[in-house]
N, C-alpha and C. Protein backbone atom coordinates (compact mmCIF):
# COMPACT_ATOMS: atom_id res chain seq x y z
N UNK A 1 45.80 -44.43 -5.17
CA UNK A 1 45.21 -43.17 -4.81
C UNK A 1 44.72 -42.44 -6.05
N UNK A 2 45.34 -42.66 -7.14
CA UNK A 2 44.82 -41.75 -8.39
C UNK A 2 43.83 -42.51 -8.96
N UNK A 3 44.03 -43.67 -8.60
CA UNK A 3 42.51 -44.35 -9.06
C UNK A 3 41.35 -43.85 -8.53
N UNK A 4 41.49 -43.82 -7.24
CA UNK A 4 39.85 -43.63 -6.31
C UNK A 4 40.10 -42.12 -6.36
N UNK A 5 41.18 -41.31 -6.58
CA UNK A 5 40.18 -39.68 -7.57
C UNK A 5 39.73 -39.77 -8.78
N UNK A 6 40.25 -40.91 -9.91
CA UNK A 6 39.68 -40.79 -11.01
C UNK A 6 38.01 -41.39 -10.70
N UNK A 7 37.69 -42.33 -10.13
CA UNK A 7 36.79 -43.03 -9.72
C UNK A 7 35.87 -41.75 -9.37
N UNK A 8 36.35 -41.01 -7.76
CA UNK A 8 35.46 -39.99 -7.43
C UNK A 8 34.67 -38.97 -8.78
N UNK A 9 35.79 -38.23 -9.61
CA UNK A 9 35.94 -37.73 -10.42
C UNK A 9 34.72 -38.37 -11.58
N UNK A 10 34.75 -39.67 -11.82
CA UNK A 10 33.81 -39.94 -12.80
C UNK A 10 32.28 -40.14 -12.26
N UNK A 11 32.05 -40.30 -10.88
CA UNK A 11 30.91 -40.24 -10.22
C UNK A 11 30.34 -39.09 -9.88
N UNK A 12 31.06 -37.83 -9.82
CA UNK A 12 30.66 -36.35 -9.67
C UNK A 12 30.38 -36.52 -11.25
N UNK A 13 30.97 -36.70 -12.06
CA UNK A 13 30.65 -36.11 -13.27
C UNK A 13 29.26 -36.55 -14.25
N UNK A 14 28.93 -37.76 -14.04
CA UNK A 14 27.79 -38.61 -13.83
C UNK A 14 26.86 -37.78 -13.03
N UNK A 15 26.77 -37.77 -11.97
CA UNK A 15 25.78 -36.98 -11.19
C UNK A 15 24.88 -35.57 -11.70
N UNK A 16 26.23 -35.21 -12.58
CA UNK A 16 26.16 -33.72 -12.34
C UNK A 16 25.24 -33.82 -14.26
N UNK A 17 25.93 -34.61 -14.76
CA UNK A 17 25.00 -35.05 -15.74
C UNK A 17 23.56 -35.66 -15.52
N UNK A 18 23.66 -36.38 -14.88
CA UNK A 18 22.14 -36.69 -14.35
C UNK A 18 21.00 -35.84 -13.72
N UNK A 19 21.83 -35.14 -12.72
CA UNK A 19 21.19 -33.77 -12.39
C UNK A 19 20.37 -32.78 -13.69
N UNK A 20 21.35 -32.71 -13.89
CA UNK A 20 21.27 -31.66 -15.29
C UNK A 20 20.10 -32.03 -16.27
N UNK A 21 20.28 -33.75 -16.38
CA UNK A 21 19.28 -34.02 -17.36
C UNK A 21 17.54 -33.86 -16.50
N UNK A 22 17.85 -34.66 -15.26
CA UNK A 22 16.24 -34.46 -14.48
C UNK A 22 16.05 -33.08 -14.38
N UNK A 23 16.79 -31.94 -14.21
CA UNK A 23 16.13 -30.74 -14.61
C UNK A 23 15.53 -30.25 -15.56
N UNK A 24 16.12 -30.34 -16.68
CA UNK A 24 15.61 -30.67 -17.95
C UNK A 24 14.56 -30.81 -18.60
N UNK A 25 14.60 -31.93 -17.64
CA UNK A 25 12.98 -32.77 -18.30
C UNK A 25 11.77 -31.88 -17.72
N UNK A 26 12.11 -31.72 -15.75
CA UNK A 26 11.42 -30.39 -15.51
C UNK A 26 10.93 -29.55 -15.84
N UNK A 27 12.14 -28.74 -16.28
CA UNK A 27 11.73 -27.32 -16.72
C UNK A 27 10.92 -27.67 -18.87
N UNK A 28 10.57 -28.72 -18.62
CA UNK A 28 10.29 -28.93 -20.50
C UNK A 28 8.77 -29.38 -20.16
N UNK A 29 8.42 -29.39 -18.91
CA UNK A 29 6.67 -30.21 -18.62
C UNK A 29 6.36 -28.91 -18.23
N UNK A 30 5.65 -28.10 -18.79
CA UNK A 30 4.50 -27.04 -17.89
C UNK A 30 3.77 -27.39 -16.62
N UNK A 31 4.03 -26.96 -15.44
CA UNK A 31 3.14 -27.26 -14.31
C UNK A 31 1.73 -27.07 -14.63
N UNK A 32 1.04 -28.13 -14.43
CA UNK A 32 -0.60 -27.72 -14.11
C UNK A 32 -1.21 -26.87 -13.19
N UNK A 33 -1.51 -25.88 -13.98
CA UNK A 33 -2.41 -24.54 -12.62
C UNK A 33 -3.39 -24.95 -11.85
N UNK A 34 -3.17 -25.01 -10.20
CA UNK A 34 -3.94 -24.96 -9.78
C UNK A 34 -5.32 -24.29 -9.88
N UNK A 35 -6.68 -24.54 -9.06
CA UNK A 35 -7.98 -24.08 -9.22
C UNK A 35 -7.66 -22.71 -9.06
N UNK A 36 -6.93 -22.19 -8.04
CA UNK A 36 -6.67 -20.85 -7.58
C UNK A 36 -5.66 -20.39 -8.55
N UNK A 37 -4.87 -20.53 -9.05
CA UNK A 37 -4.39 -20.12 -9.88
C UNK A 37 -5.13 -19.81 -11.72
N UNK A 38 -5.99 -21.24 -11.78
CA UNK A 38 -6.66 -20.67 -13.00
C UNK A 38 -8.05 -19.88 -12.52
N UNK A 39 -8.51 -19.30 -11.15
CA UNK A 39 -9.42 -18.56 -11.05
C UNK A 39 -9.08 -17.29 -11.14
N UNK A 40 -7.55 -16.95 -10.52
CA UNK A 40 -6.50 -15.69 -10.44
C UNK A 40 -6.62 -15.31 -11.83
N UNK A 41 -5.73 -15.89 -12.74
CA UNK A 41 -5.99 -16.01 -14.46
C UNK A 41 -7.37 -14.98 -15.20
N UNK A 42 -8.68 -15.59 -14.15
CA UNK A 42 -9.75 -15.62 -14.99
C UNK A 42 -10.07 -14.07 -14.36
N UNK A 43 -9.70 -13.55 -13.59
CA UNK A 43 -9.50 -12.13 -12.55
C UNK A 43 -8.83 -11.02 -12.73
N UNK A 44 -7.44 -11.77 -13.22
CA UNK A 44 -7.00 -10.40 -14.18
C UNK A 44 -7.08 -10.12 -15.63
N UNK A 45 -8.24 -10.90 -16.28
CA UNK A 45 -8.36 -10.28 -17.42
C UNK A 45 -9.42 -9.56 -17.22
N UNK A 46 -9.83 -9.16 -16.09
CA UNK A 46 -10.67 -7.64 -15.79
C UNK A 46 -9.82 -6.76 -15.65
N UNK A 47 -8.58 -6.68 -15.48
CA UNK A 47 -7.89 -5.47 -15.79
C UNK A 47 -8.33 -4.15 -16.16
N UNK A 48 -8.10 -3.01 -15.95
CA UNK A 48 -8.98 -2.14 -16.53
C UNK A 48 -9.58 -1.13 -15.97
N UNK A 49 -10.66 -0.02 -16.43
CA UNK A 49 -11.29 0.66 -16.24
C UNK A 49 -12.75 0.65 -16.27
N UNK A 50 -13.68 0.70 -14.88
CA UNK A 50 -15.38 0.08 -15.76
C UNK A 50 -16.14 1.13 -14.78
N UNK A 51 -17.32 0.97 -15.59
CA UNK A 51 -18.31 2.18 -14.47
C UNK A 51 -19.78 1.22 -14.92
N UNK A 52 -20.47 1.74 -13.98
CA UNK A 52 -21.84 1.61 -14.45
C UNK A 52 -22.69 1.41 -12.82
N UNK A 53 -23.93 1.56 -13.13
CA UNK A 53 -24.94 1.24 -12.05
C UNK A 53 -24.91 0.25 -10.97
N UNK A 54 -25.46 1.08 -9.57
CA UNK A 54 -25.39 -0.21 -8.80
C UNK A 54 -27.05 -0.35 -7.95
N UNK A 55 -27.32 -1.61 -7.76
CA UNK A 55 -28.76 -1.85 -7.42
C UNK A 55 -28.73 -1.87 -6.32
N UNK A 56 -28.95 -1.56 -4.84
CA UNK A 56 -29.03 -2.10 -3.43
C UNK A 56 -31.03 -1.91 -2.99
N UNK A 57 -31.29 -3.51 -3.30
CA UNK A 57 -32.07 -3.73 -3.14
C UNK A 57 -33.08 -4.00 -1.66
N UNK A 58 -32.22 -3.77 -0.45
CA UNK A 58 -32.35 -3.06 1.19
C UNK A 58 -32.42 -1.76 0.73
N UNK A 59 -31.61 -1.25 0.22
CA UNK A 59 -31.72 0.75 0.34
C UNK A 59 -31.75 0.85 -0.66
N UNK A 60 -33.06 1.06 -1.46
CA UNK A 60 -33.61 1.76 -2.23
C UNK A 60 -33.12 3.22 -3.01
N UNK A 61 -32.78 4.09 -2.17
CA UNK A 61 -32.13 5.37 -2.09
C UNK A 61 -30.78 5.17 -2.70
N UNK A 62 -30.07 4.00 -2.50
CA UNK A 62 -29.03 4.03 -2.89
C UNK A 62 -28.57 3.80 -4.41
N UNK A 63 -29.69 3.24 -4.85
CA UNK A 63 -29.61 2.50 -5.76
C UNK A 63 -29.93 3.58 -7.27
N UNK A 64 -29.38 2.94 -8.17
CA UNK A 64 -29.07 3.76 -9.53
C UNK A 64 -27.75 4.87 -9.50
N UNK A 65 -27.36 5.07 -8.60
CA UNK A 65 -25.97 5.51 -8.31
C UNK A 65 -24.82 4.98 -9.44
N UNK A 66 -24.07 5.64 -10.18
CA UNK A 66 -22.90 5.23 -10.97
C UNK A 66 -22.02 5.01 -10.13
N UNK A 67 -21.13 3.91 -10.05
CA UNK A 67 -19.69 3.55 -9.79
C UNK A 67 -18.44 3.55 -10.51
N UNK A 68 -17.52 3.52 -10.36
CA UNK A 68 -16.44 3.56 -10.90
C UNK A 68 -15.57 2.64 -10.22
N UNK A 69 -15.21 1.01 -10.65
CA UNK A 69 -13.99 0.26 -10.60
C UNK A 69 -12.63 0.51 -11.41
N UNK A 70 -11.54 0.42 -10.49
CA UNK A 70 -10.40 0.21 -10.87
C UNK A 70 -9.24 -1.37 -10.99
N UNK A 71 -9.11 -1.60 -11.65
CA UNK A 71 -8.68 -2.99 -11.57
C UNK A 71 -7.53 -3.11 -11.70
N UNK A 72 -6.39 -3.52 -11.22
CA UNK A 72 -4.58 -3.30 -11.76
C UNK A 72 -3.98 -4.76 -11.09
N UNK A 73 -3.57 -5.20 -12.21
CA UNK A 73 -2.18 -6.27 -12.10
C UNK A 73 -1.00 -5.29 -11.66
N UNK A 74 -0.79 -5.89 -10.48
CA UNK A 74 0.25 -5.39 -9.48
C UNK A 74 1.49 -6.85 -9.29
N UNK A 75 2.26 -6.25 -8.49
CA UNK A 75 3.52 -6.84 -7.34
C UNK A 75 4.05 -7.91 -8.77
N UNK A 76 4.51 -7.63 -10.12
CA UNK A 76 4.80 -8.86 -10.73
C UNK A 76 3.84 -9.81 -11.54
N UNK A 77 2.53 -9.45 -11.42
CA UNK A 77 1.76 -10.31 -11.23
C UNK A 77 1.17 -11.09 -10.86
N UNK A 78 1.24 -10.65 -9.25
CA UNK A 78 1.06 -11.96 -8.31
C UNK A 78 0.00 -10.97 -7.50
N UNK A 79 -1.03 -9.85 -7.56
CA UNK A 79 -1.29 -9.56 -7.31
C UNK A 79 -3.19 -8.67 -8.23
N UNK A 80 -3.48 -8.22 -7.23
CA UNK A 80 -4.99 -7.49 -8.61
C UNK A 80 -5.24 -6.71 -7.28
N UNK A 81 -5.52 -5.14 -7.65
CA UNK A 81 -5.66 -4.47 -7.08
C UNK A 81 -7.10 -3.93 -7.40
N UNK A 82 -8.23 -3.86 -6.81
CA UNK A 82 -9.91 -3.28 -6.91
C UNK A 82 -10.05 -2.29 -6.15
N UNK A 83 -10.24 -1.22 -6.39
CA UNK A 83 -10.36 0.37 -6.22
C UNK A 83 -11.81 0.42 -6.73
N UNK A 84 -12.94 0.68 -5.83
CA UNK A 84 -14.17 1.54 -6.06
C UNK A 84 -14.45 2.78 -5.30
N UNK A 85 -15.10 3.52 -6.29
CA UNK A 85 -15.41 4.70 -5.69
C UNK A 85 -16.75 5.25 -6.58
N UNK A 86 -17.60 6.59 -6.11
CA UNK A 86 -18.71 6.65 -6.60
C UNK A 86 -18.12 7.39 -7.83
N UNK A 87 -18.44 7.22 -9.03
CA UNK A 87 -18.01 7.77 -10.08
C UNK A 87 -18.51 9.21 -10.03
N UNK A 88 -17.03 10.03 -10.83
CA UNK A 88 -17.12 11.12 -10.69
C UNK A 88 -16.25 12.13 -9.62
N UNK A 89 -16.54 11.60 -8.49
CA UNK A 89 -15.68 12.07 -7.05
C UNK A 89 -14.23 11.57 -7.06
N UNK A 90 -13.76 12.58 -6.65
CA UNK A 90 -12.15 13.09 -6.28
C UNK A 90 -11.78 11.81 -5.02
N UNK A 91 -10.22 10.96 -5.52
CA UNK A 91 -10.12 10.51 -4.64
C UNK A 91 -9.81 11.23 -3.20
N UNK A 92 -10.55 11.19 -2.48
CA UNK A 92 -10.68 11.96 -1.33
C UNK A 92 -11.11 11.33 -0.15
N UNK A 93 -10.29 10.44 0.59
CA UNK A 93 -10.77 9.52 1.26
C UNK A 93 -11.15 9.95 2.84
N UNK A 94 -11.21 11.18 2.80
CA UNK A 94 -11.83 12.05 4.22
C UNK A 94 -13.16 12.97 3.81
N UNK A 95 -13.62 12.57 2.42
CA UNK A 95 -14.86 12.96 2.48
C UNK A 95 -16.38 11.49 1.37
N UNK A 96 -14.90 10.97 1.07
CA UNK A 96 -15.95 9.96 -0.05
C UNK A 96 -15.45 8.41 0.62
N UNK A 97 -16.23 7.56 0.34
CA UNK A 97 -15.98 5.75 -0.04
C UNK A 97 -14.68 5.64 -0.57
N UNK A 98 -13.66 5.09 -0.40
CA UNK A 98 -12.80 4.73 -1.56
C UNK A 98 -12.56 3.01 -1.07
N UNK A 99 -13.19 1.99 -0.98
CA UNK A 99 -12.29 0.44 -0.53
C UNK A 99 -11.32 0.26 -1.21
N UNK A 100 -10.93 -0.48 -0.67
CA UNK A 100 -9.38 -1.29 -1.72
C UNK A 100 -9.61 -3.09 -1.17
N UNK A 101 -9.73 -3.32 -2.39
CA UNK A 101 -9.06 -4.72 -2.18
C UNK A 101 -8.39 -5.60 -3.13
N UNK A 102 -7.85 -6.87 -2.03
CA UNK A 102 -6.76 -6.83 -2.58
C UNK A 102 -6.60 -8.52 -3.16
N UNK A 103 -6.74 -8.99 -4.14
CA UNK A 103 -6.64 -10.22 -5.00
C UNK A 103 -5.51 -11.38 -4.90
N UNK A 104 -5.21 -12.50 -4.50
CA UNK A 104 -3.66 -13.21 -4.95
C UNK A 104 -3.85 -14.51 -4.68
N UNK A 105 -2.89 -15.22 -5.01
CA UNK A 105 -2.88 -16.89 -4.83
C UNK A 105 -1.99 -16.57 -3.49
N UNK A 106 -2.73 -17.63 -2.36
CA UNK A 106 -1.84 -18.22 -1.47
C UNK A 106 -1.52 -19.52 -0.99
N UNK A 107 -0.59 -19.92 -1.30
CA UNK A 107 -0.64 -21.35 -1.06
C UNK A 107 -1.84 -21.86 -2.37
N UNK A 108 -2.59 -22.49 -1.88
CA UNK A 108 -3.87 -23.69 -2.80
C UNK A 108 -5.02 -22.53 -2.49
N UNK A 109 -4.94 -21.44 -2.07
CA UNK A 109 -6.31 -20.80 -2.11
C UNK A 109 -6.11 -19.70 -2.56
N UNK A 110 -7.74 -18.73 -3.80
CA UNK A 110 -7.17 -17.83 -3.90
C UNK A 110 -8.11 -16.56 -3.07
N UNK A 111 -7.55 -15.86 -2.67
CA UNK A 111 -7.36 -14.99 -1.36
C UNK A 111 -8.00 -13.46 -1.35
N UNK A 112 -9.28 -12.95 -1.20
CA UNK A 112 -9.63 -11.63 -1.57
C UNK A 112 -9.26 -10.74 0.33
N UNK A 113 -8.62 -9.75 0.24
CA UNK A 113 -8.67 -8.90 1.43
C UNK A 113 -9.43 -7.75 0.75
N UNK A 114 -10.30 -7.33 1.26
CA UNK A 114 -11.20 -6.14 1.18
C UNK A 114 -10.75 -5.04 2.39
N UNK A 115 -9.91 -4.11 2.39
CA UNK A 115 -10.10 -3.19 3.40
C UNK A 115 -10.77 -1.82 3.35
N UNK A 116 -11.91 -2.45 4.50
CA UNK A 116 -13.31 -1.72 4.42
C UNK A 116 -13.07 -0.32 4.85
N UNK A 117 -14.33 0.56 4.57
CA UNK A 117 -14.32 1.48 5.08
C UNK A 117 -14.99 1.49 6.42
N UNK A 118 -15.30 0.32 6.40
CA UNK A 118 -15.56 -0.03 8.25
C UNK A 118 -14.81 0.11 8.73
N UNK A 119 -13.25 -0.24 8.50
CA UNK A 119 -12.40 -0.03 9.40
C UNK A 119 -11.78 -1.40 9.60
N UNK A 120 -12.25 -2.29 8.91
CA UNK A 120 -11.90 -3.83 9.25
C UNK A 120 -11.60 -4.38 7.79
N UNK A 121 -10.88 -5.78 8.26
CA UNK A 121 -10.30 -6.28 7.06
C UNK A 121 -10.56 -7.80 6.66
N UNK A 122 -12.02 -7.87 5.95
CA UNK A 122 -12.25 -9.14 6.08
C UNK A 122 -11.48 -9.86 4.80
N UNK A 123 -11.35 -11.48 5.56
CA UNK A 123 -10.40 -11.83 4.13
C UNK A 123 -11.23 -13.34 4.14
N UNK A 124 -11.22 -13.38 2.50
CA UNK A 124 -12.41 -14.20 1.60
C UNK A 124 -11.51 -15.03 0.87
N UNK A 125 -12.02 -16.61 0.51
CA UNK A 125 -11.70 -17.47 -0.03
C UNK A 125 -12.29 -17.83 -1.67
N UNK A 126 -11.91 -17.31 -2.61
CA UNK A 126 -12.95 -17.94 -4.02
C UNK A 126 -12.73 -19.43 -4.64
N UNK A 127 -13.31 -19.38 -5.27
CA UNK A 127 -13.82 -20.83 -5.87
C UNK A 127 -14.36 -20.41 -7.43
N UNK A 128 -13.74 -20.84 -8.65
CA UNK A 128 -14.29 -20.42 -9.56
C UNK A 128 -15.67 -21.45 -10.03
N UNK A 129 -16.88 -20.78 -10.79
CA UNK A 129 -18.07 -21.96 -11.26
C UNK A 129 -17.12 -22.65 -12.33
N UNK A 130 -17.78 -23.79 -12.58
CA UNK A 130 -17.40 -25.26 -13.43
C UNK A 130 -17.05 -24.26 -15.01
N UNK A 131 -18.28 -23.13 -15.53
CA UNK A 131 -18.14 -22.32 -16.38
C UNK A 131 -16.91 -22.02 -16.72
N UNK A 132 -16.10 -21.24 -15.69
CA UNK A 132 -15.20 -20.62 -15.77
C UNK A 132 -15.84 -18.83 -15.75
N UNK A 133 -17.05 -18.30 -15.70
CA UNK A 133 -17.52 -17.03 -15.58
C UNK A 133 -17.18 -16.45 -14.40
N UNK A 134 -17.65 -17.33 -13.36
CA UNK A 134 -18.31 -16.83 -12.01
C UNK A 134 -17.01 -16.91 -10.83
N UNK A 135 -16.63 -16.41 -10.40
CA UNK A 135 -15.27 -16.06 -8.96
C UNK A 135 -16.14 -15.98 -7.68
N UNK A 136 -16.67 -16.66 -7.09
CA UNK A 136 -17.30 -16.52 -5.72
C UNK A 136 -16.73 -16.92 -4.36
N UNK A 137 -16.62 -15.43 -3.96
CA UNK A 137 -15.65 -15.63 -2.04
C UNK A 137 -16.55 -15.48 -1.20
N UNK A 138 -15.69 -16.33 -0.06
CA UNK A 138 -16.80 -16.76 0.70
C UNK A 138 -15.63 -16.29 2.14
N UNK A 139 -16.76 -15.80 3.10
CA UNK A 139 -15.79 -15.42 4.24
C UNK A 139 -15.20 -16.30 5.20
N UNK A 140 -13.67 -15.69 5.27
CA UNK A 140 -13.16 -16.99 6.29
C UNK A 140 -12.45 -16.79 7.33
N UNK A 141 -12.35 -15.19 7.55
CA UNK A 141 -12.20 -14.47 8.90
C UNK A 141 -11.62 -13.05 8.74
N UNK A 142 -11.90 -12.17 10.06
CA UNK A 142 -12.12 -10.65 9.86
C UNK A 142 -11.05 -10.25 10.61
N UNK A 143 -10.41 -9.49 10.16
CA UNK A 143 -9.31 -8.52 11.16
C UNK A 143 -10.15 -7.25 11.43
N UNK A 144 -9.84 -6.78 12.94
CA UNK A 144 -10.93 -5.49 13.01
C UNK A 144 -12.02 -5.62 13.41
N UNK A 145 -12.72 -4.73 14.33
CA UNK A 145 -14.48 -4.92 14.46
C UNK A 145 -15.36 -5.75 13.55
N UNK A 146 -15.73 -6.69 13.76
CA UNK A 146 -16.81 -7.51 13.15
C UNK A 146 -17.92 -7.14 12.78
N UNK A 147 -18.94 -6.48 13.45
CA UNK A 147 -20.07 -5.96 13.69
C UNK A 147 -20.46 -5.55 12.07
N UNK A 148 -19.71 -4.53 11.74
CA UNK A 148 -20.25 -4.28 10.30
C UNK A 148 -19.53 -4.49 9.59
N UNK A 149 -19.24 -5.62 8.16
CA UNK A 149 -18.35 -6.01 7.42
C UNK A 149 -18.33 -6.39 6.40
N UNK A 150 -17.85 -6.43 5.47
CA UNK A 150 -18.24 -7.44 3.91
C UNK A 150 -18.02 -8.70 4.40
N UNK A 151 -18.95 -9.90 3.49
CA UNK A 151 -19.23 -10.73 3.98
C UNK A 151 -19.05 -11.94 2.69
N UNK A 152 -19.49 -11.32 2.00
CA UNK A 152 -19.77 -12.20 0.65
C UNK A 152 -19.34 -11.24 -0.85
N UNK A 153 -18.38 -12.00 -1.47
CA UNK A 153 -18.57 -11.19 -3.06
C UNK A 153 -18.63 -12.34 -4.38
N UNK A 154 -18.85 -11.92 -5.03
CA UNK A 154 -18.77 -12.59 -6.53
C UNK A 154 -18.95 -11.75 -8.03
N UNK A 155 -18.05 -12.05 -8.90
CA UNK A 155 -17.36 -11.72 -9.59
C UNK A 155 -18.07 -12.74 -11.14
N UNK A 156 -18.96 -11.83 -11.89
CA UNK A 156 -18.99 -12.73 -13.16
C UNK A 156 -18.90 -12.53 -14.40
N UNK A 157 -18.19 -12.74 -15.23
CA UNK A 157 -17.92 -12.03 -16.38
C UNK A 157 -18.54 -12.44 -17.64
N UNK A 158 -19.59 -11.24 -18.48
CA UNK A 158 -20.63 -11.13 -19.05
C UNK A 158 -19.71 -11.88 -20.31
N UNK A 159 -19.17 -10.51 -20.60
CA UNK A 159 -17.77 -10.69 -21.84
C UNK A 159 -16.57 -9.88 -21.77
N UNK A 160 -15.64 -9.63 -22.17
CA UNK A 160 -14.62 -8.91 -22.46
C UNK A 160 -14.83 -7.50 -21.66
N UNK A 161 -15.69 -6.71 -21.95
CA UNK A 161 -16.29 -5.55 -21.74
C UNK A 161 -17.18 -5.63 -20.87
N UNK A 162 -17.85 -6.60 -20.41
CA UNK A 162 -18.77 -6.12 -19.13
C UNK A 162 -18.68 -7.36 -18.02
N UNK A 163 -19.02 -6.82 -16.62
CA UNK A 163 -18.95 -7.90 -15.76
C UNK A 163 -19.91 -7.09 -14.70
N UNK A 164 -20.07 -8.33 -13.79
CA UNK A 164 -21.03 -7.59 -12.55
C UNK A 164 -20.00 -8.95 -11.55
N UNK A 165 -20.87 -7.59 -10.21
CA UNK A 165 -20.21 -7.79 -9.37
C UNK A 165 -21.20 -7.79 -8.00
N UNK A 166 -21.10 -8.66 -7.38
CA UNK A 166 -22.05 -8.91 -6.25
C UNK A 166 -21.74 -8.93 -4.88
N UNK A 167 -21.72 -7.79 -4.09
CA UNK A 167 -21.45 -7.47 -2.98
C UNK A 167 -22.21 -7.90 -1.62
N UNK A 168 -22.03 -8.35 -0.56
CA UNK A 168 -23.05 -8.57 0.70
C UNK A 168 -22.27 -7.95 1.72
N UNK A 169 -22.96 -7.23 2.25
CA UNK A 169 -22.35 -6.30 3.92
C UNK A 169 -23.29 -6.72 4.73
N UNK A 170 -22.26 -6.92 5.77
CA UNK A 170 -23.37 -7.26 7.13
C UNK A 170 -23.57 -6.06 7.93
N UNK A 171 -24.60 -5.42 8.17
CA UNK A 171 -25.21 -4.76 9.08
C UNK A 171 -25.46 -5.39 10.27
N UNK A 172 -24.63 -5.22 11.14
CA UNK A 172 -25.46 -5.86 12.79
C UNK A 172 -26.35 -6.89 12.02
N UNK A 173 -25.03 -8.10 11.37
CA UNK A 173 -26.02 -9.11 11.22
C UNK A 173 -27.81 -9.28 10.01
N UNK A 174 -27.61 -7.94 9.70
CA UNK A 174 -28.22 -7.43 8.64
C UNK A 174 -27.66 -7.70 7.07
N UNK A 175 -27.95 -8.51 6.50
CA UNK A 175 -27.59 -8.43 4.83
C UNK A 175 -27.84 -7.40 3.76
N UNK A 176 -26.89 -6.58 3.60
CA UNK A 176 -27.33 -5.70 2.43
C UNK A 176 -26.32 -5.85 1.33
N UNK A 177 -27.36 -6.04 -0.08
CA UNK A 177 -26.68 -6.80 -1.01
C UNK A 177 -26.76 -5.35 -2.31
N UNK A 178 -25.27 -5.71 -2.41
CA UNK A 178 -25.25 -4.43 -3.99
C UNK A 178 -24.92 -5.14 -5.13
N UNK A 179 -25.37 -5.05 -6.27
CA UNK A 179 -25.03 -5.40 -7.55
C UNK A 179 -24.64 -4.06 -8.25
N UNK A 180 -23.25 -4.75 -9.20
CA UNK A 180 -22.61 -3.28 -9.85
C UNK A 180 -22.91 -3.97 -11.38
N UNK A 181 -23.39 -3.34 -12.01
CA UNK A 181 -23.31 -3.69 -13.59
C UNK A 181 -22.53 -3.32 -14.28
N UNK A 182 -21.44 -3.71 -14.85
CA UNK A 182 -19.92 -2.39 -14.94
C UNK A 182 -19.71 -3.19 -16.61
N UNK A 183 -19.41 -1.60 -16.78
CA UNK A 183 -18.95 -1.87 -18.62
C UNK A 183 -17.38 -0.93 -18.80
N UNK A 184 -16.75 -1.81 -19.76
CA UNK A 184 -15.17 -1.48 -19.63
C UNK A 184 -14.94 -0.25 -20.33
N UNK A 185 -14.15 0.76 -19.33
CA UNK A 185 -14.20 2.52 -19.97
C UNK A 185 -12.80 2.38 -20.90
N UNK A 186 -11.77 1.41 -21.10
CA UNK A 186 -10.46 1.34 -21.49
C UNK A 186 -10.51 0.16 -22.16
């Protein structure tokens, strides 16, 4: 009997060494970042504060207007928070624009929710270019009235300090496209 506990005894202890070592080796290999993960990466180094002009080339009227983006690494880092509003104006979301959306890895995809001031919450899939500049989401279904919605965005970064940003809203099926030319205020 004291044999087959010493026996047990040297096979737990083995194990627990073996264990120990395949962890080891684990935690000593860096995981390879997924696409969504090195597009996430390339997303929050917009971090920050930016303003500048926006073109809407359907509405005319609209266009040359200053904006103001907000950009924040949130939840840990597992998150990027995009706040626009017309530069200048009080957040005041019962008399001005304010969207929010909202950035993250899920699973193998990385994941934009925009909640519109439509009232709806479309949520977008990106894909970074071969470059590494360009973040382009593409829509992959809407919570909320459909009818009028964001549809399309992309994200490209000039340098350090400037990026643009390419917006598409559907109008009853109508495309209206904004470009923001934004330079970093921080």
């Amino acid at each position: 009997m004291k044999s087959l506990r010493f026996l047990l005894f040297v096979l737990t202890s083995l194990s627990a060494v073996a264990f120990a070592q395949s962890d080891a080796q684990k935690s000593s290999v860096a995981p390879v970042p997924s696409e969504a993960q090195k597009s996430f990466a390339t997303m929050k180094t917009l971090a920050g504060e930016w303003e500048g002009p926006v073109t809407v080339p359907e509405m005319p009227e609209m266009s040359g207007g200053k904006l103001h983006v907000s950009l924040r690494v949130t939840s840990r880092g597992h998150a990027l928070v995009h706040e626009l509003q017309e530069a200048g104006t009080p957040l005041d979301a019962t008399k001005y624009d304010h969207p929010v959306t909202m950035l993250y890895v899920d699973g193998d995809q990385f994941t934009l929710i925009h909640y519109c001031d439509a009232g709806n919450r479309p949520r977008m899939t990106g894909k970074m270019s071969p470059d590494g500049k360009t973040v382009e989401f593409e829509l992959k279904d809407i919570s909320g009235d459909p009818e009028d919605h964001m549809h399309h965005s992309m994200f490209t970064i000039i340098d350090a300090n400037h990026h643009t940003e390419d917006w598409t809203f559907m109008m009853k099926d109508k495309p209206i496209h904004a470009h923001f030319d934004l330079q970093r205020k921080n």
